[in-house]
Protein backbone atom coordinates (compact mmCIF):
# COMPACT_ATOMS: atom_id res chain seq x y z
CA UNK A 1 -51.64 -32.52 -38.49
CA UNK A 2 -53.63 -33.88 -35.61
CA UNK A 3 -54.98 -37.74 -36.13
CA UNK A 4 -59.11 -38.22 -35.99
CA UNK A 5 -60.30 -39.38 -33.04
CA UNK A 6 -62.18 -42.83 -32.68
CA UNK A 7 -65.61 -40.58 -32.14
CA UNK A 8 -65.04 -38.50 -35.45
CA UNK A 9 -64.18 -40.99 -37.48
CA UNK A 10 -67.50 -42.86 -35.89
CA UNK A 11 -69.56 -39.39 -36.84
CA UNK A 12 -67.79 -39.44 -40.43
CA UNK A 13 -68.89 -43.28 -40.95
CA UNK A 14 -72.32 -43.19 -39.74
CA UNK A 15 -73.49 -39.99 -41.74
CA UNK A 16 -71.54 -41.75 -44.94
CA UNK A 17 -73.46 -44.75 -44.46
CA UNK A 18 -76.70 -42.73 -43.98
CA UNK A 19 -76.39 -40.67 -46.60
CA UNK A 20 -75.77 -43.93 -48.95
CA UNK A 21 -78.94 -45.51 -47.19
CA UNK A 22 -81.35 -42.80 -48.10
CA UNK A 23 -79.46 -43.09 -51.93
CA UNK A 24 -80.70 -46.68 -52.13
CA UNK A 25 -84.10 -46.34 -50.52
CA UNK A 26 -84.88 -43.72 -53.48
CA UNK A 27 -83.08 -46.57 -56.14
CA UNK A 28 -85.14 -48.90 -54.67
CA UNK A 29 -88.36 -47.30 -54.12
CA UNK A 30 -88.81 -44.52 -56.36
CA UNK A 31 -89.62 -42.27 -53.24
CA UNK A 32 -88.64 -38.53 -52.59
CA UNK A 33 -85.49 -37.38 -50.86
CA UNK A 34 -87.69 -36.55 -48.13
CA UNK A 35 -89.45 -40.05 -48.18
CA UNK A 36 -86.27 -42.34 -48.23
CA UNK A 37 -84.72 -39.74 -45.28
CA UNK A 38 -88.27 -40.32 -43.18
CA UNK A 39 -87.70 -44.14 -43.96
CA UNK A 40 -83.70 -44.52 -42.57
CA UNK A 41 -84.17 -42.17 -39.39
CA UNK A 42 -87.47 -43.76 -38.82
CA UNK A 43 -85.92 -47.32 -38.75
CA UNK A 44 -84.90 -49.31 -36.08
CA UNK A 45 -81.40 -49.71 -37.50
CA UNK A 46 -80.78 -45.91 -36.64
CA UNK A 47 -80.35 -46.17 -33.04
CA UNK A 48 -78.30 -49.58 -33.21
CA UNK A 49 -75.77 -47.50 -36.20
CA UNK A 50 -75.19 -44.20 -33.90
CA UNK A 51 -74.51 -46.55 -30.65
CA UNK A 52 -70.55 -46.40 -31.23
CA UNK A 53 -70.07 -49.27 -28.73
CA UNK A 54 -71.42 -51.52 -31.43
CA UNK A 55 -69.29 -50.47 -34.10
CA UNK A 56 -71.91 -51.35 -36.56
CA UNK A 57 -70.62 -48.07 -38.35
CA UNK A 58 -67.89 -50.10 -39.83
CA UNK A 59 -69.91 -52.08 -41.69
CA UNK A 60 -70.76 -51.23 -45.76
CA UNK A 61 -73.81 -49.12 -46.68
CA UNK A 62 -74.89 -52.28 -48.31
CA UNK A 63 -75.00 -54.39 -45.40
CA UNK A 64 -76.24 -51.76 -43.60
CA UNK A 65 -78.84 -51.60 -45.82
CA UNK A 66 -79.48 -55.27 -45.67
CA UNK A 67 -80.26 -55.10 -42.51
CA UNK A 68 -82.39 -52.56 -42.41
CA UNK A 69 -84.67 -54.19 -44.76
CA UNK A 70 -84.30 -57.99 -43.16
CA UNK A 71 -83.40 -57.97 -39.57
CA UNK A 72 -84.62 -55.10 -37.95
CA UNK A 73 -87.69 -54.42 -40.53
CA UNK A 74 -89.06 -57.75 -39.03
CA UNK A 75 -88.50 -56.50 -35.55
């Protein structure tokens, strides 16, 4: 069995930590699936968690959600 390369395990982190985004948008917000999804891709935050040079992928859907309501919402 083959190990993961650094770019899948970078794909497998960023669409966990997306998926638990949109989870905590709808917690938060009472919003739709399709509302909370609109919200994360629509953010700021999105293009900073898919750049892999950053490594911000490593970080905890929480923090990452953090962020995304501090930081770069003010931006």
């Amino acid at each position: 069995m083959s190990q993961p390369t650094r770019q899948q395990i970078a794909t497998y982190l960023t669409d966990y930590a997306l998926s638990e985004l949109v989870k905590y948008v709808m917690e938060d917000t009472g919003c739709t699936i399709e509302q909370a999804m609109e919200r994360v891709y629509n953010s700021p935050l999105i293009s900073a968690l898919q750049d892999e040079e950053n490594e911000l992928y490593v970080q905890s859907p929480a923090y990452l959600y953090e962020l995304m309501n501090g930081y770069f919402a003010a931006n």
